[in-house]
Protein backbone atom coordinates (compact mmCIF):
# COMPACT_ATOMS: atom_id res chain seq x y z
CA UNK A 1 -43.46 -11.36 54.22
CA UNK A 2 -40.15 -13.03 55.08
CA UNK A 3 -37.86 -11.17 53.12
CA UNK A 4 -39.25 -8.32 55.28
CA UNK A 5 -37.97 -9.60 58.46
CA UNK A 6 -34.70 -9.59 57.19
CA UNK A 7 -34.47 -6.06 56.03
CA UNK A 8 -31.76 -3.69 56.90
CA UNK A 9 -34.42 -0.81 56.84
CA UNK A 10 -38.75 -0.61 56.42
CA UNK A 11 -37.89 1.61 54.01
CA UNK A 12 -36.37 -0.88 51.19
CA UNK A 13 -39.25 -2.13 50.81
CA UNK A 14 -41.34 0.81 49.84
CA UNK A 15 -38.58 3.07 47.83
CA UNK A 16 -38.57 2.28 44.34
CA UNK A 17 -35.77 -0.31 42.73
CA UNK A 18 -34.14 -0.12 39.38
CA UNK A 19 -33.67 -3.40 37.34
CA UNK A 20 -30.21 -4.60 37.45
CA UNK A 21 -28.34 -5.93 34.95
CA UNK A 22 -25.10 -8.01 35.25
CA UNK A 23 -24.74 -6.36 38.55
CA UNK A 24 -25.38 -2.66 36.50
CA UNK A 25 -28.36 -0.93 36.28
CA UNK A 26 -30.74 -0.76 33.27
CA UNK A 27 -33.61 0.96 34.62
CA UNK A 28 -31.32 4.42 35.01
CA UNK A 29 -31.90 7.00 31.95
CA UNK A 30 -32.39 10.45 30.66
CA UNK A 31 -31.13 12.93 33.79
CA UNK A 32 -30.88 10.53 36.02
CA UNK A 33 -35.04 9.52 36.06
CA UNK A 34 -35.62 5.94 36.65
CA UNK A 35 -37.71 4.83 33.88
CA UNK A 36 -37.69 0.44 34.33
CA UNK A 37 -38.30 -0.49 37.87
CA UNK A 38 -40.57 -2.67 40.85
CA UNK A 39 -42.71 0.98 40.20
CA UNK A 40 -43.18 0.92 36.59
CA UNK A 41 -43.61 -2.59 36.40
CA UNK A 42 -46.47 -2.46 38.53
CA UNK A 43 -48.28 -0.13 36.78
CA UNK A 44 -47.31 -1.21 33.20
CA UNK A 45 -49.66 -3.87 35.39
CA UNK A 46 -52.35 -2.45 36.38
CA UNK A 47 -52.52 -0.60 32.62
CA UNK A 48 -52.91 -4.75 30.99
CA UNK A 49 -55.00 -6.00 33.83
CA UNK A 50 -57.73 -2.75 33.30
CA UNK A 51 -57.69 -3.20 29.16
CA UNK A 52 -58.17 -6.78 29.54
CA UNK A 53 -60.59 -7.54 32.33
CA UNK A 54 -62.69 -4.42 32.46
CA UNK A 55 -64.27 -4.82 28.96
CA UNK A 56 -64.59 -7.83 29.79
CA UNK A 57 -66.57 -8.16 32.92
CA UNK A 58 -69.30 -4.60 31.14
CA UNK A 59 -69.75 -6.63 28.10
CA UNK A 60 -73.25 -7.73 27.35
CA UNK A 61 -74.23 -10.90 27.45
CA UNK A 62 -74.22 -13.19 24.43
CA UNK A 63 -78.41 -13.99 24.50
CA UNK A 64 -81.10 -13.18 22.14
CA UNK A 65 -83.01 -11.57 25.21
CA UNK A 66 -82.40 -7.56 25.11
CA UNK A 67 -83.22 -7.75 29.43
CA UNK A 68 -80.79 -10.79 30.27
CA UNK A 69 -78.15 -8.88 27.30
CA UNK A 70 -78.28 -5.84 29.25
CA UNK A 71 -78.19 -7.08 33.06
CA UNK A 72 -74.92 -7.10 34.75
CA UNK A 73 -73.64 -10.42 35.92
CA UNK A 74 -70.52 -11.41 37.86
CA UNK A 75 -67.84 -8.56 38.39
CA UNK A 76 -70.17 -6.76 35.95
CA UNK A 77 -72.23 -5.87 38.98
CA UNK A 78 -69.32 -4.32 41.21
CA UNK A 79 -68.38 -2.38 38.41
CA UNK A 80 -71.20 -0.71 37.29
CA UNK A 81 -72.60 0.08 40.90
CA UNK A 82 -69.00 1.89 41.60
CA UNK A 83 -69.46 3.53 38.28
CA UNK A 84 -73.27 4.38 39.19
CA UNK A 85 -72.10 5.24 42.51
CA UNK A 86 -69.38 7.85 41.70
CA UNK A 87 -71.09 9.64 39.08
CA UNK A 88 -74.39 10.35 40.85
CA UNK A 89 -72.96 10.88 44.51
CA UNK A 90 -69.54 12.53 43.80
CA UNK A 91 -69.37 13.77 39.65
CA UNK A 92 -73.44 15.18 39.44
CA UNK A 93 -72.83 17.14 42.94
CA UNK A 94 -69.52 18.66 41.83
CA UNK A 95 -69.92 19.03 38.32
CA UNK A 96 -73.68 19.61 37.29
CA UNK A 97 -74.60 20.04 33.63
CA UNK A 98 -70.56 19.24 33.09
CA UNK A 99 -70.95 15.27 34.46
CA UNK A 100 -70.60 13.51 31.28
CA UNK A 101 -67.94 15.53 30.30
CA UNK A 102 -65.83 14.75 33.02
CA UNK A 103 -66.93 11.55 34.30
CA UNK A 104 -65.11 9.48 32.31
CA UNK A 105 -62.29 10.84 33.42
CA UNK A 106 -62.73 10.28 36.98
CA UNK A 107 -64.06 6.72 36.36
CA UNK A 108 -60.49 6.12 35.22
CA UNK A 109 -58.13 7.89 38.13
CA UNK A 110 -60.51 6.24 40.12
CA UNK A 111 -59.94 2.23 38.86
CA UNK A 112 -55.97 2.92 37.70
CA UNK A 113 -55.72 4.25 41.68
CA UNK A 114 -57.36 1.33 43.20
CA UNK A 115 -55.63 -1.54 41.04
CA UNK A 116 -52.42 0.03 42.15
CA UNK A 117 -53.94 -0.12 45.79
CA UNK A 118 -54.86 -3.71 45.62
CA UNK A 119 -51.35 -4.97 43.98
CA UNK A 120 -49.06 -2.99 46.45
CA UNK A 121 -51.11 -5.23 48.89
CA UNK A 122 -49.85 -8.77 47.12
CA UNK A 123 -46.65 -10.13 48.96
CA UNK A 124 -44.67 -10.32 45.65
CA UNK A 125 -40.62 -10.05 46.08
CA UNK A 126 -37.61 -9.11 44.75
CA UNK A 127 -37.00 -11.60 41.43
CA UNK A 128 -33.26 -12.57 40.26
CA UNK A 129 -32.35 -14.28 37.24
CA UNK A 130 -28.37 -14.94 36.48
CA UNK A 131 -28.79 -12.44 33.30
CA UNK A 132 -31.03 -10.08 34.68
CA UNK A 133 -32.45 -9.10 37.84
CA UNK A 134 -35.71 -7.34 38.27
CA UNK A 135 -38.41 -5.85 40.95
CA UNK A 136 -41.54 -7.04 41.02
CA UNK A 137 -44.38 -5.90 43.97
CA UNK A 138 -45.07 -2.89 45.55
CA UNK A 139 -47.70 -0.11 45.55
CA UNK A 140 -46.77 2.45 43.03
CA UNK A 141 -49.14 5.28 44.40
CA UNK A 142 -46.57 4.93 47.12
CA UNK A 143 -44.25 6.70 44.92
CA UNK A 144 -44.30 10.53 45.01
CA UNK A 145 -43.77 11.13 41.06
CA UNK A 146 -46.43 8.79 40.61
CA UNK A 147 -48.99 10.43 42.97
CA UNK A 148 -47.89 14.00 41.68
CA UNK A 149 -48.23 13.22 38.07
CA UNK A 150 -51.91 12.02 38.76
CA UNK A 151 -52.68 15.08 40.36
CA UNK A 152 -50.80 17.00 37.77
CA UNK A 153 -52.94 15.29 35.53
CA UNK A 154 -56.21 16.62 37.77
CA UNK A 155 -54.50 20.03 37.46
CA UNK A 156 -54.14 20.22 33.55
CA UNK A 157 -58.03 19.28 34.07
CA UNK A 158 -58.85 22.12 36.26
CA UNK A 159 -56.83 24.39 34.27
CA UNK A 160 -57.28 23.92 30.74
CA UNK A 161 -61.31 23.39 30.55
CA UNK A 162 -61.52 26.42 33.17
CA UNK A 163 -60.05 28.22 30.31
CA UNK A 164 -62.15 25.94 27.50
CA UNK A 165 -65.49 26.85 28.94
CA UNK A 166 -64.78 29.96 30.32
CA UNK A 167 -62.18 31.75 28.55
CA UNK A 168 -60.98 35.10 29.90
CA UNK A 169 -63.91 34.48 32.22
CA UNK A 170 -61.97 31.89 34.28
CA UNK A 171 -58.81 34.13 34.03
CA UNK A 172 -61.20 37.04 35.58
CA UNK A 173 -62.62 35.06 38.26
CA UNK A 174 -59.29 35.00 40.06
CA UNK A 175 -59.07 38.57 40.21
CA UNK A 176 -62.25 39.54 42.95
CA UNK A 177 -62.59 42.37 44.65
CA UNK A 178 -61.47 46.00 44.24
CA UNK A 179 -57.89 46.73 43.34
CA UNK A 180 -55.58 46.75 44.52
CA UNK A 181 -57.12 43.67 46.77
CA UNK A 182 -57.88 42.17 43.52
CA UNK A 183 -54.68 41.09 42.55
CA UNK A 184 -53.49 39.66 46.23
CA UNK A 185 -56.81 38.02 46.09
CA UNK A 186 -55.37 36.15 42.60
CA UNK A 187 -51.81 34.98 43.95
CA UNK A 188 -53.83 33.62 46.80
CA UNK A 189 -56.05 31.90 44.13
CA UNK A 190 -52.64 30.33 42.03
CA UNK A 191 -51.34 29.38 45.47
CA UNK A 192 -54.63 27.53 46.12
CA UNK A 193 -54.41 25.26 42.99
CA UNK A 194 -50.95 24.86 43.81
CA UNK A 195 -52.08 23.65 47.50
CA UNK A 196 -54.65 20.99 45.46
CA UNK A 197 -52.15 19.99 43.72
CA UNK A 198 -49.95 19.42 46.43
CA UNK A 199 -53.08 17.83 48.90
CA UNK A 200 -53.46 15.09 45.98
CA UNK A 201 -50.23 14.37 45.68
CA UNK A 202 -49.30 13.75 49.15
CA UNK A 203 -52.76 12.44 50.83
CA UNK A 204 -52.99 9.17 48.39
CA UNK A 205 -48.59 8.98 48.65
CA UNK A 206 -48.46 8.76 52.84
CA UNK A 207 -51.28 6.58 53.32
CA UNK A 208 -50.24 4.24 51.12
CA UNK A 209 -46.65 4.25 52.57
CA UNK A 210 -47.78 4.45 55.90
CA UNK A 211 -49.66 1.13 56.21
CA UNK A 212 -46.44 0.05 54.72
CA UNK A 213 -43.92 0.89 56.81
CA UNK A 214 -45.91 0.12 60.19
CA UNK A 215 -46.36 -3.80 58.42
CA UNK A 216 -42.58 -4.24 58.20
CA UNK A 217 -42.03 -2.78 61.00
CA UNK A 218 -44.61 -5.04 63.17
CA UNK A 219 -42.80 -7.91 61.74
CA UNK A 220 -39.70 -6.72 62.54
CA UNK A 221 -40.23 -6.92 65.91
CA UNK A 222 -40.00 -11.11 65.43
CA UNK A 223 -36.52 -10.95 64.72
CA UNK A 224 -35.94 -8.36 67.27
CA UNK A 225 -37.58 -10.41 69.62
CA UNK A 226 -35.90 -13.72 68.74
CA UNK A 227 -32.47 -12.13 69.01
CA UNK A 228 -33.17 -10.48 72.65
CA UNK A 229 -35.58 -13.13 74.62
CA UNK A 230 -34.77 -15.94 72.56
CA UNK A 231 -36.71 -18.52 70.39
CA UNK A 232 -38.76 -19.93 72.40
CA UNK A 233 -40.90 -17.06 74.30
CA UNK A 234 -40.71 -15.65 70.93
CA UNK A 235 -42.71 -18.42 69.29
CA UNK A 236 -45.31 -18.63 72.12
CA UNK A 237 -45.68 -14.80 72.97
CA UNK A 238 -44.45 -12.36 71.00
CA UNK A 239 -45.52 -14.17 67.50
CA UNK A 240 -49.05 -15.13 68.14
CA UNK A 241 -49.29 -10.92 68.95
CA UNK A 242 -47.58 -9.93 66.13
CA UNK A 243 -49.22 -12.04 63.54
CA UNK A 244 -53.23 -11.27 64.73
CA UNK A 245 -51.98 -7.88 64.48
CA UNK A 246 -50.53 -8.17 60.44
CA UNK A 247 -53.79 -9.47 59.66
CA UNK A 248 -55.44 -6.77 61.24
CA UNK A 249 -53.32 -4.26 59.66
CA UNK A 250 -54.06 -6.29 56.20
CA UNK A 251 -57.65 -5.79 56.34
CA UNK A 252 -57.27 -1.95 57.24
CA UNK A 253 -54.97 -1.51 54.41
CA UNK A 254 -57.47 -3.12 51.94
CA UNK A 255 -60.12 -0.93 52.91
CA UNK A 256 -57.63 2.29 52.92
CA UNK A 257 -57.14 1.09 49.58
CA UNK A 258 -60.56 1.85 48.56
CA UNK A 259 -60.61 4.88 50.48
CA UNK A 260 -57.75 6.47 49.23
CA UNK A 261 -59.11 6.14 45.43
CA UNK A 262 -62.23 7.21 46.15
CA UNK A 263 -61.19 10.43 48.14
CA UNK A 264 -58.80 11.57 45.23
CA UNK A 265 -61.08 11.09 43.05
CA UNK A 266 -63.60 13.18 45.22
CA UNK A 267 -61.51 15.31 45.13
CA UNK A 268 -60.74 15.71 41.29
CA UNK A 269 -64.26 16.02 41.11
CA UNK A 270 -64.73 18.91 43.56
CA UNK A 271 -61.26 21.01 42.24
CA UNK A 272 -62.52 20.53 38.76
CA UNK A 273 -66.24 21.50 39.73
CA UNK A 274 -64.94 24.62 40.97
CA UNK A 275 -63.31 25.16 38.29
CA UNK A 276 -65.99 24.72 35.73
CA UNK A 277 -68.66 26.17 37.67
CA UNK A 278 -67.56 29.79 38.12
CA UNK A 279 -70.79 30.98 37.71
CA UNK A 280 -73.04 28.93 39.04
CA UNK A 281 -72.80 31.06 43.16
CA UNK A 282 -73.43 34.04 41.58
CA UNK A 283 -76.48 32.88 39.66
CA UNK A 284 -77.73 31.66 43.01
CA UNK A 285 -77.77 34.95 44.52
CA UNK A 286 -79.41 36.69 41.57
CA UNK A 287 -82.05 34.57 41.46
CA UNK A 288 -82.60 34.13 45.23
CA UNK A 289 -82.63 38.10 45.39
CA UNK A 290 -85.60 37.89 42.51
CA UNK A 291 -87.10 35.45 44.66
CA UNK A 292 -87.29 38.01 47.67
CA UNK A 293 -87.93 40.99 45.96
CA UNK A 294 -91.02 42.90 47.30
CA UNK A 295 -93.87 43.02 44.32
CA UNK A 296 -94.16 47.25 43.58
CA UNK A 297 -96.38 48.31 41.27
CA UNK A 298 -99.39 46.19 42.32
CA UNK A 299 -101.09 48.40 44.92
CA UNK A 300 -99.58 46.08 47.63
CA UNK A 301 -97.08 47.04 49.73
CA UNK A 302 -95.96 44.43 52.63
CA UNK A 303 -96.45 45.35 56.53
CA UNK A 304 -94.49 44.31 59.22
CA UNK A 305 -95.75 41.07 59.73
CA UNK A 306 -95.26 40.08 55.78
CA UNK A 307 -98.99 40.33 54.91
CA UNK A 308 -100.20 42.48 51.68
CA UNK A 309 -101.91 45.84 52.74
């Protein structure tokens, strides 16, 4: 984290970099969009590191025994309990009858957000070569188009199966109510998926940038310190502070990074449950009316205290 120390702003070292070339720019193109940088790079990253290692640690075991060929082992385990855990505790309560459907979608927002996590948190720096200079490091879900294309990606979900299952059906359901209340009711409803849209985008992009900023800032306050009380009280006071707090700020950025995947993809879950699941509150009440509908037509009638007459 030394480079950190030394720069002009907290903010260089979360904003995304272009690769340079011969002092020029190569990672500039079409309108301006910067399509080769430290933001790319990382998740042209996480992309190899997912193909390669996640078949890897699921496949079955080379054995003639069909139990010991079937057991997890290793990262195996991890793997398959976050798997287990995410479609019976988030996908089956959000999505019913439409889990398998979905799930493996979610399965992979959730493990492309939480490599991304893990990488932003590796202290890898700015690399120069005298041909060609390139970024390397950073946490790419701390970029904004990279955060709002995953949630646009949750919104094409929500959207285009709504209509898939549901047809005209999902096209109805945001127009409740009477008119003319009917059709305020439905800008409110296209302003709501906007608003998901907008939650996913920005909840996984400020935490990550958060954490951060408030690291490089903490350790800026070294070579503030060394420049105003000098060296020495630096070394002895202000350092020891500074440095039990990085760590701590470490470990609550690793488990953020966990957090943060598993709340958008909560979230996915839930936006496209609702989405997919139109029907399912009105069901409820028809059949919980049946339920509590009083028995005519059987000579019994109920009193007032519920018993049969």
């Amino acid at each position: 984290m030394t480079p950190a120390l030394l720069a002009a702003s907290p903010l260089e070292y979360v904003v995304q970099h272009s690769w340079d070339f011969l002092h020029g720019t190569i990672g500039e193109g079409i309108f301006g969009f910067t399509w080769l940088s430290n933001v790319t790079t990382m998740q042209v990253l996480t992309l190899v590191l997912l193909a390669v290692f996640i078949p890897r640690f699921v496949r079955p075991r080379d054995t003639s025994s069909d139990i010991e060929r079937l057991t997890p082992h290793g990262w195996g385990n991890l793997i398959e309990f976050l798997c287990f855990a995410l479609r019976k505790y988030v996908a089956e309560h959000s999505l019913g009858k439409y889990t398998d459907r979905f799930v493996p979608y979610l399965w992979s927002a959730f493990f492309f957000v939480l490599t991304c996590n893990l990488l932003g948190l590796l202290p890898l720096v700015k690399v120069f070569k005298p041909v060609a200079g390139f970024y390397v490091g950073g946490t790419s879900t701390g970029n904004i188009w990279v955060t709002g294309t995953l949630a646009v990606c949750t919104l094409g979900m929500i959207v285009v199966n709504g209509l898939r299952l549901h047809g005209l059906g999902y096209v109805k359901h945001f127009f409740m109510g009477p008119f003319p209340i009917s059709l305020l009711i439905a800008v409110l409803e296209v302003i709501g998926l906007v608003a998901k849209t907008f939650a996913l985008t920005v909840r996984l992009f400020a935490n990550m940038v958060a954490g951060h900023v408030l690291l490089v800032v903490l350790l800026g306050f070294i070579a503030m310190a060394e420049t105003g009380v000098g060296a020495l009280v630096t070394l002895l006071f202000i350092s020891p502070v500074v440095v039990l707090g990085s760590v701590a700020i470490n470990f609550l950025e690793l488990f953020v990074a966990f957090l943060q995947a598993f709340i958008f993809t909560f979230l996915s879950a839930v936006f496209i449950g609702q989405a997919v699941n139109i029907h399912h509150h009105d069901e409820h009440e028809h059949e919980h009316a049946a339920d509590h509908e009083p028995a005519h037509g059987h000579g019994e009638a109920p009193t007032a205290h519920g018993q049969a007459v």
